[in-house]
PDB file of N, CA and C in Angstrom:
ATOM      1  N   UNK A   1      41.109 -42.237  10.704  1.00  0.00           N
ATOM      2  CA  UNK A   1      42.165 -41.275  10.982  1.00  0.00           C
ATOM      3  C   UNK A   1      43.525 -41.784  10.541  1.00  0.00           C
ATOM      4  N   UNK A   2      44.413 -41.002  10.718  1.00  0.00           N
ATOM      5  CA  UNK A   2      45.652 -41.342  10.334  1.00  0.00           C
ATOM      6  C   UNK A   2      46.423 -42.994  11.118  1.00  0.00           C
ATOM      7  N   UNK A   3      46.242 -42.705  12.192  1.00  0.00           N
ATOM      8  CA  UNK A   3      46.324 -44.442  12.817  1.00  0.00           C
ATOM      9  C   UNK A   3      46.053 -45.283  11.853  1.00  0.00           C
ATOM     10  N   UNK A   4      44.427 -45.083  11.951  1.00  0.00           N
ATOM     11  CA  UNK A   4      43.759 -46.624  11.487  1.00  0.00           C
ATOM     12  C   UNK A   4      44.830 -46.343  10.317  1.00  0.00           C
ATOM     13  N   UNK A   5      44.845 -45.511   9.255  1.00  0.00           N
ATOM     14  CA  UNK A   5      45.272 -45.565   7.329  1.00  0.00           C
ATOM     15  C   UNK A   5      46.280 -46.117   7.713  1.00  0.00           C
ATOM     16  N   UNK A   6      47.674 -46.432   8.914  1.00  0.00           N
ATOM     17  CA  UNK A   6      48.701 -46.723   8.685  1.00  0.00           C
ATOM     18  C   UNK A   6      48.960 -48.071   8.951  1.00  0.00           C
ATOM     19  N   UNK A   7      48.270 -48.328   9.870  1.00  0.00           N
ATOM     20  CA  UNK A   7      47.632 -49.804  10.350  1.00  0.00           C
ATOM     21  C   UNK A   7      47.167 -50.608   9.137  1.00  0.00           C
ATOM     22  N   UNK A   8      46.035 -50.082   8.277  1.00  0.00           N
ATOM     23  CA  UNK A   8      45.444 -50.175   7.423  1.00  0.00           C
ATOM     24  C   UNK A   8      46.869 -50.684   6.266  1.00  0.00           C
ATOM     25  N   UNK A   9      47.526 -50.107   6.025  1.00  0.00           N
ATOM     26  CA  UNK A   9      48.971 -49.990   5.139  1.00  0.00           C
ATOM     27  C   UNK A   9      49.560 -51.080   5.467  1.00  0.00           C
ATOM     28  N   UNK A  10      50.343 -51.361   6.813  1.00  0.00           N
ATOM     29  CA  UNK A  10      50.864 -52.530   7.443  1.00  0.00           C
ATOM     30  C   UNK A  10      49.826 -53.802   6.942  1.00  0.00           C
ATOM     31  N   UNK A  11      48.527 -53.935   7.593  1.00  0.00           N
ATOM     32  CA  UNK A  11      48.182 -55.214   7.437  1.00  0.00           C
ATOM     33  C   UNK A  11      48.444 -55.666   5.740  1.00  0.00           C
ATOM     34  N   UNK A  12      47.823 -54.985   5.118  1.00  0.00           N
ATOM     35  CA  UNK A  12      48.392 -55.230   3.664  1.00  0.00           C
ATOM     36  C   UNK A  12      49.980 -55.173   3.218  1.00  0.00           C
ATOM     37  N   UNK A  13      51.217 -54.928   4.022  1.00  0.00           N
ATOM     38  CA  UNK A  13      52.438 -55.279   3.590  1.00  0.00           C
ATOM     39  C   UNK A  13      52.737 -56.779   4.407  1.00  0.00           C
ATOM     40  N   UNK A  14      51.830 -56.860   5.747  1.00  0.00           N
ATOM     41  CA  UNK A  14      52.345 -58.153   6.392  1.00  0.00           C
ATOM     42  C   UNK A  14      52.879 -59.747   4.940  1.00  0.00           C
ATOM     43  N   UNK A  15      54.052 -60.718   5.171  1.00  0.00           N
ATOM     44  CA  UNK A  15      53.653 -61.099   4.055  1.00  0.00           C
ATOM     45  C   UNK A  15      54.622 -62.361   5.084  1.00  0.00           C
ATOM     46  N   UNK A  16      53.914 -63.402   4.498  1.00  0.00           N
ATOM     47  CA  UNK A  16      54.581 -65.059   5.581  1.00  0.00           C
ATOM     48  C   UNK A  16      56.022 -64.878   5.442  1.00  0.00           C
ATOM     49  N   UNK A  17      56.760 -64.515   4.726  1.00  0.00           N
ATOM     50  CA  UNK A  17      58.023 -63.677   5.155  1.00  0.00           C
ATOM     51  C   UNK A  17      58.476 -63.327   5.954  1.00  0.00           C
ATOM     52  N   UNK A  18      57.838 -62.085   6.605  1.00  0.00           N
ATOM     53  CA  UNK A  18      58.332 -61.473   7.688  1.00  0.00           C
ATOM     54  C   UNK A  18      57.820 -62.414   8.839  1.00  0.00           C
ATOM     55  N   UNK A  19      56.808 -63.047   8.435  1.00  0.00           N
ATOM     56  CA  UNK A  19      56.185 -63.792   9.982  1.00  0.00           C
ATOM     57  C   UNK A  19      57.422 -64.957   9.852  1.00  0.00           C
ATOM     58  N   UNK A  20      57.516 -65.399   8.801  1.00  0.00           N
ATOM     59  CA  UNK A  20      58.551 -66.551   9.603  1.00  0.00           C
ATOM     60  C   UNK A  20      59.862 -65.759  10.090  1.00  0.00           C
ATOM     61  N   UNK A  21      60.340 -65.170   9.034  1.00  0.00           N
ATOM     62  CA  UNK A  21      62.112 -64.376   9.742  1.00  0.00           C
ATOM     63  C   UNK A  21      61.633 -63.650  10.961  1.00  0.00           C
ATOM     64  N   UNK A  22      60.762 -63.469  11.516  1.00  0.00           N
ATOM     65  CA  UNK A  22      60.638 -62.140  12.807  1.00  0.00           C
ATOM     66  C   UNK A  22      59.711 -63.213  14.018  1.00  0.00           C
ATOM     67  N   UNK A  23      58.885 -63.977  14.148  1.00  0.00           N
ATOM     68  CA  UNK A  23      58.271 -64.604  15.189  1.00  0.00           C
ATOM     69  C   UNK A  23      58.006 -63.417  16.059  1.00  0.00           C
ATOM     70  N   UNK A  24      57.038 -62.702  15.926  1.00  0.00           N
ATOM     71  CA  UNK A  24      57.359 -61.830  17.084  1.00  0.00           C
ATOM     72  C   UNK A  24      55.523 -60.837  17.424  1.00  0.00           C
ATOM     73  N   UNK A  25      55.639 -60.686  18.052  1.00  0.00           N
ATOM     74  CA  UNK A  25      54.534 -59.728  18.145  1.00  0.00           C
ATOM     75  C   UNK A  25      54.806 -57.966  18.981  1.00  0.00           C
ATOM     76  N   UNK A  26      54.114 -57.276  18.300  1.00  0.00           N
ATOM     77  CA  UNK A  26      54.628 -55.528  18.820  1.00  0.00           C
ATOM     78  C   UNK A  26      52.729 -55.216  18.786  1.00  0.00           C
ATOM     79  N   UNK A  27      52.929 -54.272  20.334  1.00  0.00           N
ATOM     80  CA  UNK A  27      51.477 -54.018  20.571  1.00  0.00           C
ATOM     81  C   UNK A  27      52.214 -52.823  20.938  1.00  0.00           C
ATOM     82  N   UNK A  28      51.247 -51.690  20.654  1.00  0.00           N
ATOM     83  CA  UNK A  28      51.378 -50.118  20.457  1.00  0.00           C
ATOM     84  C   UNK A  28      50.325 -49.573  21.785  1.00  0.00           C
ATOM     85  N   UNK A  29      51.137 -48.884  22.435  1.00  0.00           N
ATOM     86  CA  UNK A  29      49.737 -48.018  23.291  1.00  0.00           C
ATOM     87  C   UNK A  29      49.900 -46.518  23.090  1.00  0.00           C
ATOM     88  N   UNK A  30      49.045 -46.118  22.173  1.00  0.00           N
ATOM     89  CA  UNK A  30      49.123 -44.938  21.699  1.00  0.00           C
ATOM     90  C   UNK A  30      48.094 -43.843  22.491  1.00  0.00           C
ATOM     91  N   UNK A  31      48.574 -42.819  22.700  1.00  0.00           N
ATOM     92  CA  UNK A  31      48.005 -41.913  23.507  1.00  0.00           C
ATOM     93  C   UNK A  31      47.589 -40.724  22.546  1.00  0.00           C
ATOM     94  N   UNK A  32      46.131 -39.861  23.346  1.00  0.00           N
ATOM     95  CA  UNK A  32      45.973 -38.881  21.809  1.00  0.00           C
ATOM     96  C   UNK A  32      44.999 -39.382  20.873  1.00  0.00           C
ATOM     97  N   UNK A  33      44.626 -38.487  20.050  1.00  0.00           N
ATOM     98  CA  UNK A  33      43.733 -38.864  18.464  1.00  0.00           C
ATOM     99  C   UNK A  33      43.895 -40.114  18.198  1.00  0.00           C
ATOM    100  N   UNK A  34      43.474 -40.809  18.170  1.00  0.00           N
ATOM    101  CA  UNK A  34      43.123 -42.579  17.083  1.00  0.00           C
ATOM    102  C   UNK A  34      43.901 -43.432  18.248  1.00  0.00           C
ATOM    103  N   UNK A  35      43.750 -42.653  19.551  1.00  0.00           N
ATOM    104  CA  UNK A  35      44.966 -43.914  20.634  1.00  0.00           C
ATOM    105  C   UNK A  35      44.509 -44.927  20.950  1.00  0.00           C
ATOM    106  N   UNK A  36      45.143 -45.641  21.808  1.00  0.00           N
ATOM    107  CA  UNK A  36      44.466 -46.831  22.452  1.00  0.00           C
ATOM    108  C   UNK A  36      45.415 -47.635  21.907  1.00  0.00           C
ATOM    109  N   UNK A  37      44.817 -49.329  22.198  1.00  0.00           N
ATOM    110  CA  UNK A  37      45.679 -50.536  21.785  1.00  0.00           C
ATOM    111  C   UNK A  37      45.695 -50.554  20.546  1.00  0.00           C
ATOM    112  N   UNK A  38      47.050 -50.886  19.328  1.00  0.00           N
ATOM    113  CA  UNK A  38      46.979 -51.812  18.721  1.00  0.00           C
ATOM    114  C   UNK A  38      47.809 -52.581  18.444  1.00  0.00           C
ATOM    115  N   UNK A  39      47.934 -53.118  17.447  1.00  0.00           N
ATOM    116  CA  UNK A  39      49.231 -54.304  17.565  1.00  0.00           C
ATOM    117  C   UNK A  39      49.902 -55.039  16.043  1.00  0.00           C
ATOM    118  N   UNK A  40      50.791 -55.356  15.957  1.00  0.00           N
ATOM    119  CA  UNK A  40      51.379 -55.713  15.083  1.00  0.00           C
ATOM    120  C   UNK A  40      51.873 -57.672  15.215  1.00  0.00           C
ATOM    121  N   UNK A  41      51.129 -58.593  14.448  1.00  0.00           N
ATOM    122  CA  UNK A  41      51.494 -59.854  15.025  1.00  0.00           C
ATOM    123  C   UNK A  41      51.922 -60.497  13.880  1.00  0.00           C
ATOM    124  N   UNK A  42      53.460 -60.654  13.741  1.00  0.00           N
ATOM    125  CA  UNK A  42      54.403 -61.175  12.797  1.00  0.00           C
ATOM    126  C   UNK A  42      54.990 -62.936  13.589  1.00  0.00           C
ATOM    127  N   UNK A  43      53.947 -63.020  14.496  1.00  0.00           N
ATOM    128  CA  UNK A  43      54.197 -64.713  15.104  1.00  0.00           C
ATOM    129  C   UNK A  43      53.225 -65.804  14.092  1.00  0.00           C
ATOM    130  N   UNK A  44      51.843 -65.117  14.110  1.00  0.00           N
ATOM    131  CA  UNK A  44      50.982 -66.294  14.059  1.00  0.00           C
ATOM    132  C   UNK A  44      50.444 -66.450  12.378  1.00  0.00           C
ATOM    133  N   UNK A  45      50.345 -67.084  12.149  1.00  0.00           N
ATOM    134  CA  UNK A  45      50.455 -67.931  10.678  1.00  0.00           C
ATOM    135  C   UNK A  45      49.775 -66.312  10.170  1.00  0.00           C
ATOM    136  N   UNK A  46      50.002 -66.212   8.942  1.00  0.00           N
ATOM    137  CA  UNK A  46      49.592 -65.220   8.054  1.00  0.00           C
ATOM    138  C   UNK A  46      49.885 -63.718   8.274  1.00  0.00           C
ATOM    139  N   UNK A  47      49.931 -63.903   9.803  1.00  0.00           N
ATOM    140  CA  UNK A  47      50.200 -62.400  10.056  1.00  0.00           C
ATOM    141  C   UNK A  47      48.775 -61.272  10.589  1.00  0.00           C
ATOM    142  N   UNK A  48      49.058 -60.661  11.207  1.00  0.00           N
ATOM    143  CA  UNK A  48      47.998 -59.323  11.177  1.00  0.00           C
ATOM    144  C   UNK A  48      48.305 -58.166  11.783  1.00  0.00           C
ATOM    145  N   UNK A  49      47.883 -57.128  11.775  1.00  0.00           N
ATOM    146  CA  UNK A  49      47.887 -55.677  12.458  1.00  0.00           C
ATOM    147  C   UNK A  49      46.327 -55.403  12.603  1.00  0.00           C
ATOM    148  N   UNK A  50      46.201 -54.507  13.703  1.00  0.00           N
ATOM    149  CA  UNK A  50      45.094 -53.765  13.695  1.00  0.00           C
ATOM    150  C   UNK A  50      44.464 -52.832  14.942  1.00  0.00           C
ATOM    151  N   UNK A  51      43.385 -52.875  15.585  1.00  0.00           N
ATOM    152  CA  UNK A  51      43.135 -52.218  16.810  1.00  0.00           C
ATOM    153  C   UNK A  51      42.731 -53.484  17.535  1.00  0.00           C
ATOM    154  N   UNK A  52      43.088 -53.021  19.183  1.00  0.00           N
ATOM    155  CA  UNK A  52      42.712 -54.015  19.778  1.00  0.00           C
ATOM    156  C   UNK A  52      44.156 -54.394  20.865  1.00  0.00           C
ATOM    157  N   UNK A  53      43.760 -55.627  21.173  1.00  0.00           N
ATOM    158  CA  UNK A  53      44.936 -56.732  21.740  1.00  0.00           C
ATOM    159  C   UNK A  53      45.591 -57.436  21.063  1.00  0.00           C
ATOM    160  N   UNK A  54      46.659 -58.223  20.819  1.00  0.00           N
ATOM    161  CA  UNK A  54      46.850 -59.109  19.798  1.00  0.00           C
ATOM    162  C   UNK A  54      46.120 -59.758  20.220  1.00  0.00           C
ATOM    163  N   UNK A  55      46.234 -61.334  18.876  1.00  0.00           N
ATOM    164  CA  UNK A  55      45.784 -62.101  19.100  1.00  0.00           C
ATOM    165  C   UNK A  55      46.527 -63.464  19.914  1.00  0.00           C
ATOM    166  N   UNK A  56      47.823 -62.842  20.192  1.00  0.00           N
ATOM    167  CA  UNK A  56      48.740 -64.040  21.131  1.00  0.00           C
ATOM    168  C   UNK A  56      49.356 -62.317  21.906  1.00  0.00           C
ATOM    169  N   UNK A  57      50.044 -63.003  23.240  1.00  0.00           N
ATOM    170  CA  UNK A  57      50.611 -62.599  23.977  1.00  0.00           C
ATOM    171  C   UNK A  57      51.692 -61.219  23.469  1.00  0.00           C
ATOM    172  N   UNK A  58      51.783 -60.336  23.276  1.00  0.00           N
ATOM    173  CA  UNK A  58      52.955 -59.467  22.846  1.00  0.00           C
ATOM    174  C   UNK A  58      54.082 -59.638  23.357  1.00  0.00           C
ATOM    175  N   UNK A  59      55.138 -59.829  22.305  1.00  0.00           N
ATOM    176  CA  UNK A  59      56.390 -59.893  23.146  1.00  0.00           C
ATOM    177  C   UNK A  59      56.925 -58.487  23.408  1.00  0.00           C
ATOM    178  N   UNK A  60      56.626 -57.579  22.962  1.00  0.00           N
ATOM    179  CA  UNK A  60      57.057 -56.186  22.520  1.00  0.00           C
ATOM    180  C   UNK A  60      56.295 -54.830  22.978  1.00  0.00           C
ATOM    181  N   UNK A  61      55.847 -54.512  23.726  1.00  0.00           N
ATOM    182  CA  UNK A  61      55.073 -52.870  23.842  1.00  0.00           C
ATOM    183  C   UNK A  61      55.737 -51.913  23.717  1.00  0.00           C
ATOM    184  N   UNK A  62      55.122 -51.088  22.878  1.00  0.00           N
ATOM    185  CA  UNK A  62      55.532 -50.148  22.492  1.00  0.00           C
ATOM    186  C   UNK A  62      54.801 -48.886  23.110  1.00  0.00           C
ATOM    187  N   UNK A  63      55.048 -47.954  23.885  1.00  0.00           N
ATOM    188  CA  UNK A  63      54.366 -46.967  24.195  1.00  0.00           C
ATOM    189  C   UNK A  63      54.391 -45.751  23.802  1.00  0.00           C
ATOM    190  N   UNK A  64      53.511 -44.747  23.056  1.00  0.00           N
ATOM    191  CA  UNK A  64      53.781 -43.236  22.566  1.00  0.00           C
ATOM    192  C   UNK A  64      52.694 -42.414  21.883  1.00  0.00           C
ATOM    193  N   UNK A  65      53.169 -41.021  21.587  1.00  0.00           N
ATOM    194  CA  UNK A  65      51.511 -40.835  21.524  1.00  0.00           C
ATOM    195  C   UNK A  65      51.278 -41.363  20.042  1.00  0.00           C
ATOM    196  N   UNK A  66      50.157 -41.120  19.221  1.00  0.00           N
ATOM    197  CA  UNK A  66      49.699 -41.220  18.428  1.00  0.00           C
ATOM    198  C   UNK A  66      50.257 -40.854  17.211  1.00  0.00           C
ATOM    199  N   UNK A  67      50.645 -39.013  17.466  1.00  0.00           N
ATOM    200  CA  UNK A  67      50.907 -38.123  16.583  1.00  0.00           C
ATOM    201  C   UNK A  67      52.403 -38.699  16.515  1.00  0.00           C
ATOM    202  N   UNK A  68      53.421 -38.704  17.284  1.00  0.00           N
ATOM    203  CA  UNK A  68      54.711 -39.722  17.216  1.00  0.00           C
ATOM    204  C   UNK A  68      54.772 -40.843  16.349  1.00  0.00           C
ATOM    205  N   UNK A  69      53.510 -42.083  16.382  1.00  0.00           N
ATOM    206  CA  UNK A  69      53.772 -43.268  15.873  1.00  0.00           C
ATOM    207  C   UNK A  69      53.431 -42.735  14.563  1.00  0.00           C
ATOM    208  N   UNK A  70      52.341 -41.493  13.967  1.00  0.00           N
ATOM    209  CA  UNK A  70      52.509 -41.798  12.368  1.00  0.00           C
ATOM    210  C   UNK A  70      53.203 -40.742  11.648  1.00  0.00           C
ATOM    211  N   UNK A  71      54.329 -40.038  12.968  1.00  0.00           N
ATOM    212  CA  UNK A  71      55.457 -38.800  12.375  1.00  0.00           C
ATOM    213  C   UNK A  71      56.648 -40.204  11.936  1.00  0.00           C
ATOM    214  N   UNK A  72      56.968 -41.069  12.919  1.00  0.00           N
ATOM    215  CA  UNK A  72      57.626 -42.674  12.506  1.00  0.00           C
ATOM    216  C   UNK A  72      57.545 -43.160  11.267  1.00  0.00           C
ATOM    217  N   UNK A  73      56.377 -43.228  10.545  1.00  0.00           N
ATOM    218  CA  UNK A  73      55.802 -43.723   9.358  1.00  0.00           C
ATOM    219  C   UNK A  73      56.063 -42.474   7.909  1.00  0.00           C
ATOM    220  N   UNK A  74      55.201 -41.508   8.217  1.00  0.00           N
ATOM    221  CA  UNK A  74      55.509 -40.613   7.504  1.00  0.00           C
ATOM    222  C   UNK A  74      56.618 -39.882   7.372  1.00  0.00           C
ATOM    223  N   UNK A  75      57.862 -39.579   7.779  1.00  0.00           N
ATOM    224  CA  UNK A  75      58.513 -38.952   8.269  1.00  0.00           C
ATOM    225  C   UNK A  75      58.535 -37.883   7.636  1.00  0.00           C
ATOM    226  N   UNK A  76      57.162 -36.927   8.251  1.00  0.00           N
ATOM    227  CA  UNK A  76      56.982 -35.610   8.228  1.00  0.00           C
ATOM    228  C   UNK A  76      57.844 -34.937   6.790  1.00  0.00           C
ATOM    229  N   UNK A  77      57.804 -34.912   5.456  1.00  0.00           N
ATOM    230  CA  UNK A  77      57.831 -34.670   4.668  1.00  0.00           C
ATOM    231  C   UNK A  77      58.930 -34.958   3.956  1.00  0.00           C
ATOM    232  N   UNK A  78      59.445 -36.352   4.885  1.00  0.00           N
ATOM    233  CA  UNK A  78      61.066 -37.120   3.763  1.00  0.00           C
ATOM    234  C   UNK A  78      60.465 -38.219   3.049  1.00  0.00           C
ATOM    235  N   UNK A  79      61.394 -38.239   2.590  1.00  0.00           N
ATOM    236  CA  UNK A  79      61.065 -39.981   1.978  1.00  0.00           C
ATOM    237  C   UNK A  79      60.482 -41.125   3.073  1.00  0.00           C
ATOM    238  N   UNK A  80      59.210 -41.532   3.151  1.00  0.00           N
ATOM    239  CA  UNK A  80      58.270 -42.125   3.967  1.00  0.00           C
ATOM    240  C   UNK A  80      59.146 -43.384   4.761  1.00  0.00           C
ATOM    241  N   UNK A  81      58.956 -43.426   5.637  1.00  0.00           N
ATOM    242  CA  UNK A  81      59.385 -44.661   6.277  1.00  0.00           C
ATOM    243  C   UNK A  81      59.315 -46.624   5.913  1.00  0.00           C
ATOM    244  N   UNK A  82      57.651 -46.230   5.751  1.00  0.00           N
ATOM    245  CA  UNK A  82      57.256 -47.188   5.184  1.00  0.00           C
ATOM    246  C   UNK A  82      56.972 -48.029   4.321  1.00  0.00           C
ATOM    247  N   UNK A  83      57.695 -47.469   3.158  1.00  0.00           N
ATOM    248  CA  UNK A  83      58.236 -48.174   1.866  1.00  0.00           C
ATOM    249  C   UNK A  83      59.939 -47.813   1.882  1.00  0.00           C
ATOM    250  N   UNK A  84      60.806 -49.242   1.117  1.00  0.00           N
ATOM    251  CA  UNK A  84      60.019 -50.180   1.093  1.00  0.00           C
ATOM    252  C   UNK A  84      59.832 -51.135   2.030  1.00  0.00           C
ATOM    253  N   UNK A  85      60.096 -50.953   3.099  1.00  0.00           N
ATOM    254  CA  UNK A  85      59.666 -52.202   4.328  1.00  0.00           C
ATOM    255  C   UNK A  85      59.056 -51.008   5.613  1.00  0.00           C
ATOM    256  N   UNK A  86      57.924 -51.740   5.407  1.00  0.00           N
ATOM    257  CA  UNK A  86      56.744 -51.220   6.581  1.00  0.00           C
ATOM    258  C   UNK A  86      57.756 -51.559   8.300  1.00  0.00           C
ATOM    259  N   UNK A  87      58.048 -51.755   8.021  1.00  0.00           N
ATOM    260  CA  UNK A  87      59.116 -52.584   9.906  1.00  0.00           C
ATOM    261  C   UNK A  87      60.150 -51.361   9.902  1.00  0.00           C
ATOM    262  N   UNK A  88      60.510 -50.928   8.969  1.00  0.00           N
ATOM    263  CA  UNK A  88      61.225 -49.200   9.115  1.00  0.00           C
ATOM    264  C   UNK A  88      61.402 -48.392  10.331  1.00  0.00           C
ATOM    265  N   UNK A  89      59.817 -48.740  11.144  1.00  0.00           N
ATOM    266  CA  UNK A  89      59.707 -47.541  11.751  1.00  0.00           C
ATOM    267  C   UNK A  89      60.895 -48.284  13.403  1.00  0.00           C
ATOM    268  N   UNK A  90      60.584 -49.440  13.383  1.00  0.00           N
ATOM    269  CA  UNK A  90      61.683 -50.126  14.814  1.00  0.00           C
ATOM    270  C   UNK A  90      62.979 -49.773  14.620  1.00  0.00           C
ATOM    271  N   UNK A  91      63.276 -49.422  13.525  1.00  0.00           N
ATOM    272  CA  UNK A  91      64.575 -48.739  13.655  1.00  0.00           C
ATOM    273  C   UNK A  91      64.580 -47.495  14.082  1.00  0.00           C
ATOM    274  N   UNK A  92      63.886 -46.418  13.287  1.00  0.00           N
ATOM    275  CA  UNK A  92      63.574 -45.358  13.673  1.00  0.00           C
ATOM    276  C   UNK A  92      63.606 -45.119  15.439  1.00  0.00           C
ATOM    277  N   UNK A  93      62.408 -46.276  15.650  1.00  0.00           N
ATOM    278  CA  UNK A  93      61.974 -45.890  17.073  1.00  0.00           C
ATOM    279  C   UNK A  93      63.190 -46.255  17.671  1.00  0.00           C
ATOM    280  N   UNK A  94      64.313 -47.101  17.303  1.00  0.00           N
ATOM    281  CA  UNK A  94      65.301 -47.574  18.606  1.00  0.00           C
ATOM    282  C   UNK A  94      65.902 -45.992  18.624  1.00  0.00           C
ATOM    283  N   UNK A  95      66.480 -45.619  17.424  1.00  0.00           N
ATOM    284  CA  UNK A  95      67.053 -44.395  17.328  1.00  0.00           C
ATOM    285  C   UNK A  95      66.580 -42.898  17.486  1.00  0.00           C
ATOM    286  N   UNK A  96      65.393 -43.049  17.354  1.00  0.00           N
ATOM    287  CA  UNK A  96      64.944 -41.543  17.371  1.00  0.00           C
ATOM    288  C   UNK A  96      63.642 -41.236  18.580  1.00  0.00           C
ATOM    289  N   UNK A  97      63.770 -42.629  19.989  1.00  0.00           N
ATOM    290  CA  UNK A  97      62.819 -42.621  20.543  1.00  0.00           C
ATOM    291  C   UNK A  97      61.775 -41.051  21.070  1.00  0.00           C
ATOM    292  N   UNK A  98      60.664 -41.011  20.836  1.00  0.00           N
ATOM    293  CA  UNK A  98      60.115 -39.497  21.210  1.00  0.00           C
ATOM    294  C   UNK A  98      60.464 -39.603  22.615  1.00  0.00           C
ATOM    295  N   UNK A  99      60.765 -38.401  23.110  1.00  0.00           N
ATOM    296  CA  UNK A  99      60.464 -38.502  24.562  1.00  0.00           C
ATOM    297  C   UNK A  99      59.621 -39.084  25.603  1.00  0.00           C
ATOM    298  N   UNK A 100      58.661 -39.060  25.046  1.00  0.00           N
ATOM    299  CA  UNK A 100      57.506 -39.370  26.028  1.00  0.00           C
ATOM    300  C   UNK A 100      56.963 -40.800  25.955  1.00  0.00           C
ATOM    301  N   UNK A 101      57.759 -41.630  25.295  1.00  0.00           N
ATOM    302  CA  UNK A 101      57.727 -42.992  24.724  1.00  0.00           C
ATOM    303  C   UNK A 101      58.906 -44.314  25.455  1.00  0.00           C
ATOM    304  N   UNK A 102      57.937 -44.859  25.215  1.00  0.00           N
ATOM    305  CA  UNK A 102      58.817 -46.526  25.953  1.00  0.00           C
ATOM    306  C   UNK A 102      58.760 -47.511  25.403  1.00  0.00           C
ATOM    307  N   UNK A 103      59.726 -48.567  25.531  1.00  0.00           N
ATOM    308  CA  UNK A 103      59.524 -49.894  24.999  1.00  0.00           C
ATOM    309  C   UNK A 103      59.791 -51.151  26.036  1.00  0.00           C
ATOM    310  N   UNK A 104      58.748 -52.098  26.510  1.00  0.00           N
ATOM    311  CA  UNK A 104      59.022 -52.911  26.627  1.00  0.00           C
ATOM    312  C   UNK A 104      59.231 -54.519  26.156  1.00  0.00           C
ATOM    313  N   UNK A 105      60.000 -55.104  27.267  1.00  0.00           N
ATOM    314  CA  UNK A 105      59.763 -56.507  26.425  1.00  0.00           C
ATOM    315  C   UNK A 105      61.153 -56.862  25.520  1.00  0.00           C
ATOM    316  N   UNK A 106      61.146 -57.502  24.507  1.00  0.00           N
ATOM    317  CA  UNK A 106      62.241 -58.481  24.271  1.00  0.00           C
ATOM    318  C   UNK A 106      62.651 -57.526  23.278  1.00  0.00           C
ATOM    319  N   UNK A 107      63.923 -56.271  23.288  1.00  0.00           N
ATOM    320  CA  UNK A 107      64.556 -55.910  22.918  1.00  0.00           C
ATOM    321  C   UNK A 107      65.538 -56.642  21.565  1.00  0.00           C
ATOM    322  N   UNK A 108      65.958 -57.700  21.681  1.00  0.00           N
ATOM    323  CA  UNK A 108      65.906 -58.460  21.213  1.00  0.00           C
ATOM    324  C   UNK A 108      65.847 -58.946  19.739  1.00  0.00           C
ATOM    325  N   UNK A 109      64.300 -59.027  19.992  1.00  0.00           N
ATOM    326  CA  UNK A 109      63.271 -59.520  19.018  1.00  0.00           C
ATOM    327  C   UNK A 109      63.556 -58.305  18.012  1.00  0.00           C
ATOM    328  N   UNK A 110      63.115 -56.890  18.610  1.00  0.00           N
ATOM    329  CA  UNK A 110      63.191 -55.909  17.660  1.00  0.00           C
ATOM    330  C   UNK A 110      64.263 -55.599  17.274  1.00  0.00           C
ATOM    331  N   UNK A 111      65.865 -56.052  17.300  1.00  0.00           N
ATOM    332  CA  UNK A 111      66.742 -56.104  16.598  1.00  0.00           C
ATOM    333  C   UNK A 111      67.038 -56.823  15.986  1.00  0.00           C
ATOM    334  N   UNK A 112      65.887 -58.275  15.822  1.00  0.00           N
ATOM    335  CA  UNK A 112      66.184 -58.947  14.799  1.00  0.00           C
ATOM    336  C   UNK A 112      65.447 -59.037  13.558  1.00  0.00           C
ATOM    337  N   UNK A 113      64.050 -57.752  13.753  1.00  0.00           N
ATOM    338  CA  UNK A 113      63.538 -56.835  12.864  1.00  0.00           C
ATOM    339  C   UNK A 113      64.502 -55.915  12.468  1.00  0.00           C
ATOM    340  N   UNK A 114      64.920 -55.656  12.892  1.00  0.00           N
ATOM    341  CA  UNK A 114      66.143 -54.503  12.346  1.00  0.00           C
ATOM    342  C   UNK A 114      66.952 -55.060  10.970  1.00  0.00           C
ATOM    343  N   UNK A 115      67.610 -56.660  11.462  1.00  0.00           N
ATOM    344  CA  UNK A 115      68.389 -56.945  10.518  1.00  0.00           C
ATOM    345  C   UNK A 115      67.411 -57.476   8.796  1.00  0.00           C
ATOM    346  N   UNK A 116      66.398 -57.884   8.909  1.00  0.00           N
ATOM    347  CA  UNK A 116      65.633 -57.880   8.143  1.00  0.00           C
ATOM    348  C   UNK A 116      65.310 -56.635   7.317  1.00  0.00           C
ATOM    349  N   UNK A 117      65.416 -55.243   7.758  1.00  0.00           N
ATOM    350  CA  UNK A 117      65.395 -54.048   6.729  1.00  0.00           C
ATOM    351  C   UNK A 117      66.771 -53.940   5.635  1.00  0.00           C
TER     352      UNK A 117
END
């Protein structure tokens, strides 16, 4: 589904780059079509995204539905979010949070993803 393809997208932009400038991990709880855990881990050597838990502790949760996290990505028929930097959408989300969505955790962290776009 559209989840996994965007997930799918991320793990292939992750690049030791962003894992060293960002140390950080973002876990998604998506509600809805393709929901559930997944996570984004820009801490641990190489990097990964996918479904699941991370694989270290999240510093970051992100909560929202599904259809939200890949309107973030796609942005519904503009110029895509996710090129050219897949991390796009933490800006988005500080600014355009959906309603029904939350973030916890080290605020922080995701503004120092920010300065990296």
């Amino acid at each position: 589904g559209p989840v996994a393809e965007t997930f799918r997208v991320i793990q292939g932009a992750v690049t030791e780059e962003y894992v060293r400038s960002t140390q950080g991990v973002f876990q998604f709880e998506l509600s809805g079509d393709g929901g559930g855990t997944w996570y984004i881990d820009l801490k641990t050597e190489g990097g990964s995204a996918g479904f699941g838990k991370p694989p270290v502790t999240a510093d970051v949760v992100m909560s929202m539905s599904s259809a939200d996290f890949v309107k973030m990505f796609t942005g519904e028929g503009q110029r895509p979010f996710l090129y050219p930097n897949p991390f796009n959408f933490l800006i988005v989300f500080l600014c355009f949070m959906p309603g029904n969505s939350s973030i916890k955790g080290d605020e922080m962290l995701t503004l120092s993803v920010e300065k990296m776009v």
